[in-house]
Protein backbone atom coordinates (compact mmCIF):
# COMPACT_ATOMS: atom_id res chain seq x y z
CA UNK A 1 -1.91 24.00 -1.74
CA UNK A 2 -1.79 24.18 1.76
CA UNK A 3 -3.59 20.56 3.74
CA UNK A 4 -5.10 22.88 6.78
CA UNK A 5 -7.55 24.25 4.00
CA UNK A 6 -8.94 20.55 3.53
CA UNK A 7 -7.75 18.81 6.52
CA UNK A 8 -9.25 18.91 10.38
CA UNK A 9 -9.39 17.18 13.16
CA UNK A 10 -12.58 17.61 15.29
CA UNK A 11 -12.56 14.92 18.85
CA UNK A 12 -16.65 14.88 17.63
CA UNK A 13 -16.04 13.48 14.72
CA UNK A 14 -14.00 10.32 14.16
CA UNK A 15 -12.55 10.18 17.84
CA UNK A 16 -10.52 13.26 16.53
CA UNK A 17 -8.68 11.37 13.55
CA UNK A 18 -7.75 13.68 10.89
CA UNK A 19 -10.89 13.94 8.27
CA UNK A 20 -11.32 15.75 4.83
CA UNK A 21 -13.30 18.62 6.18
CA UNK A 22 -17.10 18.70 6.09
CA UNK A 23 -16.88 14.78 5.93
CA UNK A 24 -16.32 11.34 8.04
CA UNK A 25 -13.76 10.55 5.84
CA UNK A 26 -10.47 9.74 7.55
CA UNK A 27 -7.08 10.78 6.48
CA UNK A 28 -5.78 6.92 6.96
CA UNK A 29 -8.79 5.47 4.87
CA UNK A 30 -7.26 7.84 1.95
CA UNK A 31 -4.06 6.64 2.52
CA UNK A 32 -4.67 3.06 2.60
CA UNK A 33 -7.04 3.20 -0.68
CA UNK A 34 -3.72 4.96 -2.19
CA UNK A 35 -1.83 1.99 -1.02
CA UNK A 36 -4.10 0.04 -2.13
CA UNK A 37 -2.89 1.50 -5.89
CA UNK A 38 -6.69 2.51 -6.24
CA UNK A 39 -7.29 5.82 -8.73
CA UNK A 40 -7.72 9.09 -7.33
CA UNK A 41 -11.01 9.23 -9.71
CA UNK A 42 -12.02 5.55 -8.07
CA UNK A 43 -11.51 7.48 -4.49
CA UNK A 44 -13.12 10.33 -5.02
CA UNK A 45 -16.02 8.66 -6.72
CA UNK A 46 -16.49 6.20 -3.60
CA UNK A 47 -16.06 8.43 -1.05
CA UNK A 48 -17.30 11.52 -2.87
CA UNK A 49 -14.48 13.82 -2.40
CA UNK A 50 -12.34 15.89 -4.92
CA UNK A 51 -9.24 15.02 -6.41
CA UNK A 52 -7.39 18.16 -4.26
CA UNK A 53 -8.49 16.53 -0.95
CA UNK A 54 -6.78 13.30 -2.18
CA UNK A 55 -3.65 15.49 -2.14
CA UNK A 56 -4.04 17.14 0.89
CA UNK A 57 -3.93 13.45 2.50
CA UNK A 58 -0.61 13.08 0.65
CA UNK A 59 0.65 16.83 1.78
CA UNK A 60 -0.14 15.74 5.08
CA UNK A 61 1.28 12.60 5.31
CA UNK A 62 4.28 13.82 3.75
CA UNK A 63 4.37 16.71 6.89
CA UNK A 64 3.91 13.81 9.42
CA UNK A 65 6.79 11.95 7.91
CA UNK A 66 9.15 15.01 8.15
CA UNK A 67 8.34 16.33 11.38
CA UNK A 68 7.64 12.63 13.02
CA UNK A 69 10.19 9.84 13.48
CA UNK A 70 9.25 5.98 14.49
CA UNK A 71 12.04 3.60 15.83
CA UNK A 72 12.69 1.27 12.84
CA UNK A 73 14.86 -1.71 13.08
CA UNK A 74 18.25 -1.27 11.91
CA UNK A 75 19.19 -3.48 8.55
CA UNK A 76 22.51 -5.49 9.21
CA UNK A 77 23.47 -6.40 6.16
């Protein structure tokens, strides 16, 4: 599966936050609902997308985590 087929960012819609496509639903929202150790069935039922955009959030998240790196505090132990 390839994210770009489900995943868009439109500066109309959202203030350009990545969305499943045709929808207001934000990348992030998915992500924290994950977190959040809800089901993908519990997900897709409240926000009324399918189970493959759920993992197209997690596709893309995993891209940003590859490609992006944030300062983190080094452990001294």
């Amino acid at each position: 599966m390839n994210w770009r087929d489900r995943i868009t960012t439109d500066p109309a819609v959202c203030h350009g936050r990545p969305c499943i496509k045709g929808t207001r639903v934000m990348v992030s929202v998915v992500l924290d609902n994950l977190a959040a150790r809800e089901s993908y069935e519990d997900i897709s039922r409240g926000y009324q997308i399918q189970e493959e955009d759920i993992q197209a959030v997690l596709l893309y998240a995993s891209d940003l985590a590859r490609d992006r790196l944030l300062a983190l505090p080094v452990d001294a132990a």
